[in-house]
Protein backbone atom coordinates (compact mmCIF):
# COMPACT_ATOMS: atom_id res chain seq x y z
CA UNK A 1 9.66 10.65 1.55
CA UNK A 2 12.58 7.99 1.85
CA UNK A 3 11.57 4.34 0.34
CA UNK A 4 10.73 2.73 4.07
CA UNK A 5 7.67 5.22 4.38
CA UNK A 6 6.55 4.38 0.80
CA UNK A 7 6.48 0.65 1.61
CA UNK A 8 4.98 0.71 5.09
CA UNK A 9 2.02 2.90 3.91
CA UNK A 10 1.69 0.57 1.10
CA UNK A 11 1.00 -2.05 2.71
CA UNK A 12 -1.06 -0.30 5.59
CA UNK A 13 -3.27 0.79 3.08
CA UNK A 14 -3.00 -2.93 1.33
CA UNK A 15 -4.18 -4.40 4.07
CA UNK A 16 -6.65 -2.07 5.17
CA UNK A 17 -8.19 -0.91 1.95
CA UNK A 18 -8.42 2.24 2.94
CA UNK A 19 -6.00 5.22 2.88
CA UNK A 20 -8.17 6.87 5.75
CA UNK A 21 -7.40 3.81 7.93
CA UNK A 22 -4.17 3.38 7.31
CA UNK A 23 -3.22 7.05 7.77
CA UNK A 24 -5.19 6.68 11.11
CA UNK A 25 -2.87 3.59 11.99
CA UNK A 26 0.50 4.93 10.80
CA UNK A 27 0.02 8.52 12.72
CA UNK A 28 -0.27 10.73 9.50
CA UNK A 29 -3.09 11.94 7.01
CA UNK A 30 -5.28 9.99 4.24
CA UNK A 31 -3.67 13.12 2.10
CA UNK A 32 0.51 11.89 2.95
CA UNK A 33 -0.62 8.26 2.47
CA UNK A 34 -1.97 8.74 -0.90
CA UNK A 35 1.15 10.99 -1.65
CA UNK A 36 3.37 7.93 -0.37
CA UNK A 37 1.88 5.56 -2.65
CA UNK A 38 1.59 7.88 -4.99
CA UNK A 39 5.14 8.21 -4.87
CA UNK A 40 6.11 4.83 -4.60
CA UNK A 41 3.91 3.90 -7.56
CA UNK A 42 6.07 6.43 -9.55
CA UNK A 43 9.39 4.82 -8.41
CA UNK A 44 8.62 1.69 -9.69
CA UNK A 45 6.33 2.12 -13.02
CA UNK A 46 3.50 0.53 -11.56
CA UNK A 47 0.00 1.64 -10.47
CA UNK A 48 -0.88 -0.23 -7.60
CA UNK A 49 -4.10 0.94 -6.44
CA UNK A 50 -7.28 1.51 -8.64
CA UNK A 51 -8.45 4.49 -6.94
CA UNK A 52 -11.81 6.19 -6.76
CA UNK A 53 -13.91 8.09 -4.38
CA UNK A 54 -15.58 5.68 -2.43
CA UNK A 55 -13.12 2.84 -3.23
CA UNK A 56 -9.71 1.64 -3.33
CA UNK A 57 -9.13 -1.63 -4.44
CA UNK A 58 -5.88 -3.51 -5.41
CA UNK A 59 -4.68 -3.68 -9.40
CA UNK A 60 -3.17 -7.08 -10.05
CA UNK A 61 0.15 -5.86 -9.76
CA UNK A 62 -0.61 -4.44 -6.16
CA UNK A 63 -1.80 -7.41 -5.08
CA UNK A 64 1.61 -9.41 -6.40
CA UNK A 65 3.59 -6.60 -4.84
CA UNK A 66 1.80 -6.88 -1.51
CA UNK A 67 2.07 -10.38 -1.54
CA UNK A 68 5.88 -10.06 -1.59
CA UNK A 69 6.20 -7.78 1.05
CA UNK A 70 3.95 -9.95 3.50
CA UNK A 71 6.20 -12.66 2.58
CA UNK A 72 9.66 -10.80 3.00
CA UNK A 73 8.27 -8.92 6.30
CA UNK A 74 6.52 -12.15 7.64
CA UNK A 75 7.36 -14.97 5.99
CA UNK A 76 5.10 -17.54 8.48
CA UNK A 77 2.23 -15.34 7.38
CA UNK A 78 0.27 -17.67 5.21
CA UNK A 79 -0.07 -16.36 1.40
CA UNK A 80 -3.31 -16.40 -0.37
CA UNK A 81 -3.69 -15.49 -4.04
């Protein structure tokens, strides 16, 4: 996985709160998204997902993290925290 796919199923799965969605948007599975983030969570020390079943929410640091990429990516894209 190079760093770009990391980041853009990040923050597919950010915004969508769902790995099953956002693997649906990007073209791959729920499975490589997880493994992406997975990944990318590795890379920089950081869980950013609080994952269960049924659920996958944000951890504080996700949210900060997500915030900053919206804001690099899009930077007219209003911020909410």
């Amino acid at each position: 996985m190079d760093s770009f796919s990391g980041l853009e199923s990040f923050v597919r799965a950010a915004d969508l709160l769902s790995f099953a969605e956002a693997g649906r948007a990007l073209g791959i599975s729920a499975s490589a998204v997880g493994k992406n983030v997975a990944r990318l969570e590795q890379q920089l020390g950081l869980r950013l997902f609080q994952r269960t079943t049924r659920q996958v929410r944000l951890t504080q640091e996700g949210a900060l993290f997500h915030l900053s990429l919206i804001h690099i990516s899009e930077p007219t894209r209003p911020l909410y925290i």
